[in-house]
C-alpha atoms as a PDB file:
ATOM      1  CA  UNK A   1      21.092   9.416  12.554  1.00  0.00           C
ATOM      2  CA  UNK A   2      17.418   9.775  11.180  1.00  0.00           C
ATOM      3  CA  UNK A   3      16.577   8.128   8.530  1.00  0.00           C
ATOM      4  CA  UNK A   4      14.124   9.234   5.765  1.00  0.00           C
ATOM      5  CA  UNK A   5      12.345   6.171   6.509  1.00  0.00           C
ATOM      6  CA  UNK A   6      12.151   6.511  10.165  1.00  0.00           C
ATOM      7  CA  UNK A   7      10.714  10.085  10.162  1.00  0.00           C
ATOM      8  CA  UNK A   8       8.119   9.766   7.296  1.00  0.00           C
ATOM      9  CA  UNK A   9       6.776   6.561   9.142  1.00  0.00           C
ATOM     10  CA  UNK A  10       6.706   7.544  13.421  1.00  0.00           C
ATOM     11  CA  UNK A  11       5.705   5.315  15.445  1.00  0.00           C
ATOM     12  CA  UNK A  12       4.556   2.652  12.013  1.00  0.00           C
ATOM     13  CA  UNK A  13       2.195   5.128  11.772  1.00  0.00           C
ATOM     14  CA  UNK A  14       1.083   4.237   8.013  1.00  0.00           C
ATOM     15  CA  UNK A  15      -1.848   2.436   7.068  1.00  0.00           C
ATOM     16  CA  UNK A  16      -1.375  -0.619   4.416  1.00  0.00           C
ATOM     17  CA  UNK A  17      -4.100  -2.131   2.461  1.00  0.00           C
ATOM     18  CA  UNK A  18      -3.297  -4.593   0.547  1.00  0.00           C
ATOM     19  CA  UNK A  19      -5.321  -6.509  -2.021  1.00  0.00           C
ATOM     20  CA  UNK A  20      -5.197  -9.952  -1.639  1.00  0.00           C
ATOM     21  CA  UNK A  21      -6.604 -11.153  -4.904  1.00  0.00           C
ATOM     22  CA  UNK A  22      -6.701 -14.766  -6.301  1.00  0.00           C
ATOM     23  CA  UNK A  23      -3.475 -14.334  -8.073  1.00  0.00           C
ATOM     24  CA  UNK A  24       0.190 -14.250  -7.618  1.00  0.00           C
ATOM     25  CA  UNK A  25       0.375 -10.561  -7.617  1.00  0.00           C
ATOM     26  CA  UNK A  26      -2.328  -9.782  -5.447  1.00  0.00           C
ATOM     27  CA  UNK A  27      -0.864 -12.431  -2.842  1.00  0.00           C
ATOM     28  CA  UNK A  28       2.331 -10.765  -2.846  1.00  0.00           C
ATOM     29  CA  UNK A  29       0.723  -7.278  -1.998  1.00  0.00           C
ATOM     30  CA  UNK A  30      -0.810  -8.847   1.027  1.00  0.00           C
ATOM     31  CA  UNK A  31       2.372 -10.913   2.019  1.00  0.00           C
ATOM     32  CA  UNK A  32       4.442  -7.939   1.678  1.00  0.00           C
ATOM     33  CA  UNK A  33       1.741  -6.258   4.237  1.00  0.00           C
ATOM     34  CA  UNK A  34       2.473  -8.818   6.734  1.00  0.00           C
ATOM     35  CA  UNK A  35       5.990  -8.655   6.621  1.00  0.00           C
ATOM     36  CA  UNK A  36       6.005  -4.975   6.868  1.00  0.00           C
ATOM     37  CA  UNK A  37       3.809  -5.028   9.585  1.00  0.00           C
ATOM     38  CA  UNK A  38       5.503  -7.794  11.429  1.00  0.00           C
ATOM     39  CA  UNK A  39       8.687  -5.423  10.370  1.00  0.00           C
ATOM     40  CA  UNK A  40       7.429  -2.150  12.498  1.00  0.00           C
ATOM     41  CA  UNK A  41       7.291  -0.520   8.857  1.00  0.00           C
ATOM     42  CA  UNK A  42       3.314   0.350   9.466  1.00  0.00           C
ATOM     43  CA  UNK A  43      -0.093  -1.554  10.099  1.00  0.00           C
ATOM     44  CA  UNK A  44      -1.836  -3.490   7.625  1.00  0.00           C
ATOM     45  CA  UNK A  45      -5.563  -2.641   7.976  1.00  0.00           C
ATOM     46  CA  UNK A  46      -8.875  -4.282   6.493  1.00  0.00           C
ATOM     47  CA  UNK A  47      -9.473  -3.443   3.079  1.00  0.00           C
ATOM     48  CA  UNK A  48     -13.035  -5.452   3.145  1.00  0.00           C
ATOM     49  CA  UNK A  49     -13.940  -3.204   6.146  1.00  0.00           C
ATOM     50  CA  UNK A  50     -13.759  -0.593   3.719  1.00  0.00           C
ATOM     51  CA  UNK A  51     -15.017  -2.118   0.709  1.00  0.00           C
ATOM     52  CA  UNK A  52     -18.116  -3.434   3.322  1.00  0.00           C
ATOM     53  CA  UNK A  53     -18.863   0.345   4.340  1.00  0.00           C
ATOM     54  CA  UNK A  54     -18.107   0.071   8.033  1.00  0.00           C
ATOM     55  CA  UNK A  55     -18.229   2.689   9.570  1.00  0.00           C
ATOM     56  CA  UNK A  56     -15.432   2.869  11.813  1.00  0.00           C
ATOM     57  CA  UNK A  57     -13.118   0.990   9.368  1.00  0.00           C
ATOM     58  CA  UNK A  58     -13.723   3.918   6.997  1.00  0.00           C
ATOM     59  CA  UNK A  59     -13.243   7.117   9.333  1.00  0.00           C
ATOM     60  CA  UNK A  60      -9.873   5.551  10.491  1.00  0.00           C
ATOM     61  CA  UNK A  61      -8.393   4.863   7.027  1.00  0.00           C
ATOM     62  CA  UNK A  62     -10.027   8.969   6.234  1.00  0.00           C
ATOM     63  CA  UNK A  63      -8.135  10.282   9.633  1.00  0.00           C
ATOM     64  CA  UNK A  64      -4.955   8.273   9.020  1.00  0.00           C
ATOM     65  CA  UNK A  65      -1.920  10.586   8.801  1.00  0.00           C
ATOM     66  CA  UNK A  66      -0.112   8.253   6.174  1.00  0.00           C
ATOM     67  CA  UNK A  67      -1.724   5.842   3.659  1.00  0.00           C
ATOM     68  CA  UNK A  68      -0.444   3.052   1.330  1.00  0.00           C
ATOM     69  CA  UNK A  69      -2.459   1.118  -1.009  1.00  0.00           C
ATOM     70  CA  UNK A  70      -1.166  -2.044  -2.783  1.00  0.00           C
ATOM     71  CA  UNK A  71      -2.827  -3.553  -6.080  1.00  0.00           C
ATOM     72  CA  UNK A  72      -1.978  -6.762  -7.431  1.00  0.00           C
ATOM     73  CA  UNK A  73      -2.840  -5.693 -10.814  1.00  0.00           C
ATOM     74  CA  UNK A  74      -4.472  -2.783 -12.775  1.00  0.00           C
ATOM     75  CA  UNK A  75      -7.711  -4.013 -12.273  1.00  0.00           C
ATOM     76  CA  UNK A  76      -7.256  -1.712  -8.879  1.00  0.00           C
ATOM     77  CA  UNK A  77      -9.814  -2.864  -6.646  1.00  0.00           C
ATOM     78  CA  UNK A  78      -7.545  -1.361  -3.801  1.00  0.00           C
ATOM     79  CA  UNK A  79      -7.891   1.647  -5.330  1.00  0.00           C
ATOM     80  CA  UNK A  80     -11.741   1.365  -6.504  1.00  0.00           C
ATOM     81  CA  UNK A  81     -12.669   0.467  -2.930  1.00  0.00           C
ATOM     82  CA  UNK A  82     -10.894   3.566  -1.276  1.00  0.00           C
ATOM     83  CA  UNK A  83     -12.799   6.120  -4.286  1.00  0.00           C
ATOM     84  CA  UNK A  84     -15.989   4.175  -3.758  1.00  0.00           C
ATOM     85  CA  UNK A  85     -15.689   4.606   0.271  1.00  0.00           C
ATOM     86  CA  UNK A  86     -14.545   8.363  -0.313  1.00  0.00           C
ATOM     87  CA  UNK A  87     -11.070   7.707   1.089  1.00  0.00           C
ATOM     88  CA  UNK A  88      -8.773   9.772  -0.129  1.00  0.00           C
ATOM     89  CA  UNK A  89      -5.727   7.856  -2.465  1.00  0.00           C
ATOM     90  CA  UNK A  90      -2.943   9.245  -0.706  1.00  0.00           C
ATOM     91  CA  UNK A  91      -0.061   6.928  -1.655  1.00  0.00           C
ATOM     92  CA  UNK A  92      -1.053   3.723  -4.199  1.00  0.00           C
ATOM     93  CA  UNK A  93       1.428   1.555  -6.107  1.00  0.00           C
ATOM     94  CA  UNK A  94       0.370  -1.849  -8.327  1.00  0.00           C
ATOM     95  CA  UNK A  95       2.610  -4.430  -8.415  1.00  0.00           C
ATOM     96  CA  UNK A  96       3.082  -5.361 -11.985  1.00  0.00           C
ATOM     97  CA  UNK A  97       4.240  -2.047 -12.573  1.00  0.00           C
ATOM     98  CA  UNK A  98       6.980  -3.422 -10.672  1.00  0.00           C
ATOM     99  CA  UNK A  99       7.869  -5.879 -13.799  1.00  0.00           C
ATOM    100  CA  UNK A 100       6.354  -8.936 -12.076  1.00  0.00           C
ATOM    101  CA  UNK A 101       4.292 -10.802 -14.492  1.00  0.00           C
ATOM    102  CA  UNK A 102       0.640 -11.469 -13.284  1.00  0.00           C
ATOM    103  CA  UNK A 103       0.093 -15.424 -12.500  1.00  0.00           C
ATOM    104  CA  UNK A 104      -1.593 -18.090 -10.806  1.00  0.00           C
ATOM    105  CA  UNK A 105       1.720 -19.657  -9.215  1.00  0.00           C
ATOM    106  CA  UNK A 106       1.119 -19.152  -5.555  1.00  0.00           C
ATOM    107  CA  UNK A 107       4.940 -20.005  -4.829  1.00  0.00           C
ATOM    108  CA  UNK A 108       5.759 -16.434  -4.136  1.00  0.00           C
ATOM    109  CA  UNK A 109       9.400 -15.991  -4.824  1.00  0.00           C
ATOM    110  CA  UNK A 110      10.923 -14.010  -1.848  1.00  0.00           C
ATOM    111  CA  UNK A 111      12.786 -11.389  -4.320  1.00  0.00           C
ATOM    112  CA  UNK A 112       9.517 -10.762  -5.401  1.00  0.00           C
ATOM    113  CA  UNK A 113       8.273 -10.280  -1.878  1.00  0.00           C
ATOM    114  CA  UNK A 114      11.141  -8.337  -0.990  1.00  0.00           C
ATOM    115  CA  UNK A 115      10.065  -5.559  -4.232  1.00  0.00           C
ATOM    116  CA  UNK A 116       7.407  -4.793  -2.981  1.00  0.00           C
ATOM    117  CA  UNK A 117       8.290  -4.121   0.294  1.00  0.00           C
ATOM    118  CA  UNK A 118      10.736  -2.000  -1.232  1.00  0.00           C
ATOM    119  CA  UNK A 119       8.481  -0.267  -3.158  1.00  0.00           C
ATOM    120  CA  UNK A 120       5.805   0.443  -0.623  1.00  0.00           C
ATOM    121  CA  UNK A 121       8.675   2.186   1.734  1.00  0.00           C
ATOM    122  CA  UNK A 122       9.561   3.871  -1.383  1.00  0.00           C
ATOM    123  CA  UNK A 123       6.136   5.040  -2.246  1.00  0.00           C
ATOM    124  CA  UNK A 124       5.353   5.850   1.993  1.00  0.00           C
ATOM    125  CA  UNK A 125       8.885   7.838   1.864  1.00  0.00           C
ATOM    126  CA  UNK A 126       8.537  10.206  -1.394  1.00  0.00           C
ATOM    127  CA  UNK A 127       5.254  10.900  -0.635  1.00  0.00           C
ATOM    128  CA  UNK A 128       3.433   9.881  -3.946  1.00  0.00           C
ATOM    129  CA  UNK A 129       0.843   8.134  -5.068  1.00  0.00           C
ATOM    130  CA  UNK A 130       1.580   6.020  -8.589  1.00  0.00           C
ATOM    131  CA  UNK A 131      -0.715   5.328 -11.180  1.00  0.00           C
ATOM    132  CA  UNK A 132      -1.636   4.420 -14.272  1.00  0.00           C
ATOM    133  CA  UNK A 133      -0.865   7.837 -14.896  1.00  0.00           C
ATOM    134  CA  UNK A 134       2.601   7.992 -13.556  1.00  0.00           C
ATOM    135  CA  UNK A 135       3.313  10.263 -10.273  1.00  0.00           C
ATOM    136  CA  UNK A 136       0.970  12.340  -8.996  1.00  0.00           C
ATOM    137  CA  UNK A 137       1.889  14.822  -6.101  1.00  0.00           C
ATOM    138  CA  UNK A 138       0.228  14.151  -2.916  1.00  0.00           C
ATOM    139  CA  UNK A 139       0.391  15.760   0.654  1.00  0.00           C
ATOM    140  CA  UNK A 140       3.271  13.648   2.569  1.00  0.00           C
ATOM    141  CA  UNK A 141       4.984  14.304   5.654  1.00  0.00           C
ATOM    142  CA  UNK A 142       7.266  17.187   5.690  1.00  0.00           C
ATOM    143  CA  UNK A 143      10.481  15.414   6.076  1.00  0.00           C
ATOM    144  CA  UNK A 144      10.621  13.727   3.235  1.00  0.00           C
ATOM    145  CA  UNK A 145      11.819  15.152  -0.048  1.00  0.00           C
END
């Protein structure tokens, strides 16, 4: 049996970037990253390659097939970094929209960990990229619904 998850992500073929900002939320974005890459469930990749204009970090995040960004917080420098490098947003989520409260406790709880992962498959699976704005349609893989 196929799994939506297993066809929308061949091979752990998605890009994450992850902010990894000096608070709770932004940690938890970048922990989740590991564990999902550690997982098979994608690649994290170099957001400060990005931000830092080079070159070949910024072609490979423009020719990925499948893209999630992580923010900590609605500041979005995940998502400022991507517009300012021309990359597009293809599939974006912020973690206090997930209903975890923004802190400087750096005891990451591992149900919080464990949301985000959740939500980044989600995100990766429907194909959409959430915002401030709510869901915006974006190109995802065919399988997925």
């Amino acid at each position: 049996m196929v799994m939506v998850q297993d066809c929308c992500t061949p091979d752990g073929n998605v890009m994450i970037l992850a902010c990894s900002g000096g608070s709770n939320v932004g940690q938890l974005a970048n922990q989740a990253a590991v564990e999902l890459t550690r997982e098979g469930f994608g690649k994290m990749f170099c957001l400060g390659g990005i931000g830092g204009h080079l070159s070949g970090f910024v072609q490979s995040a423009r020719d990925v097939a499948q893209l999630v960004a992580v923010d900590g917080c609605d500041v979005g420098c995940a998502r400022a970094i991507l517009r300012h490098s021309e990359v597009p947003l293809q599939n974006y989520l912020v973690v206090t929209d997930l209903g975890i409260e923004k802190n400087k406790d750096f005891n990451l709880k591992p149900s919080d960990i464990k949301r985000v992962k959740d939500a980044v498959r989600e995100v990766a699976a429907n194909g959409t990229a959430k915002t401030q704005q709510g869901q915006l349609p974006t190109q995802g893989c065919s399988c997925c619904g």
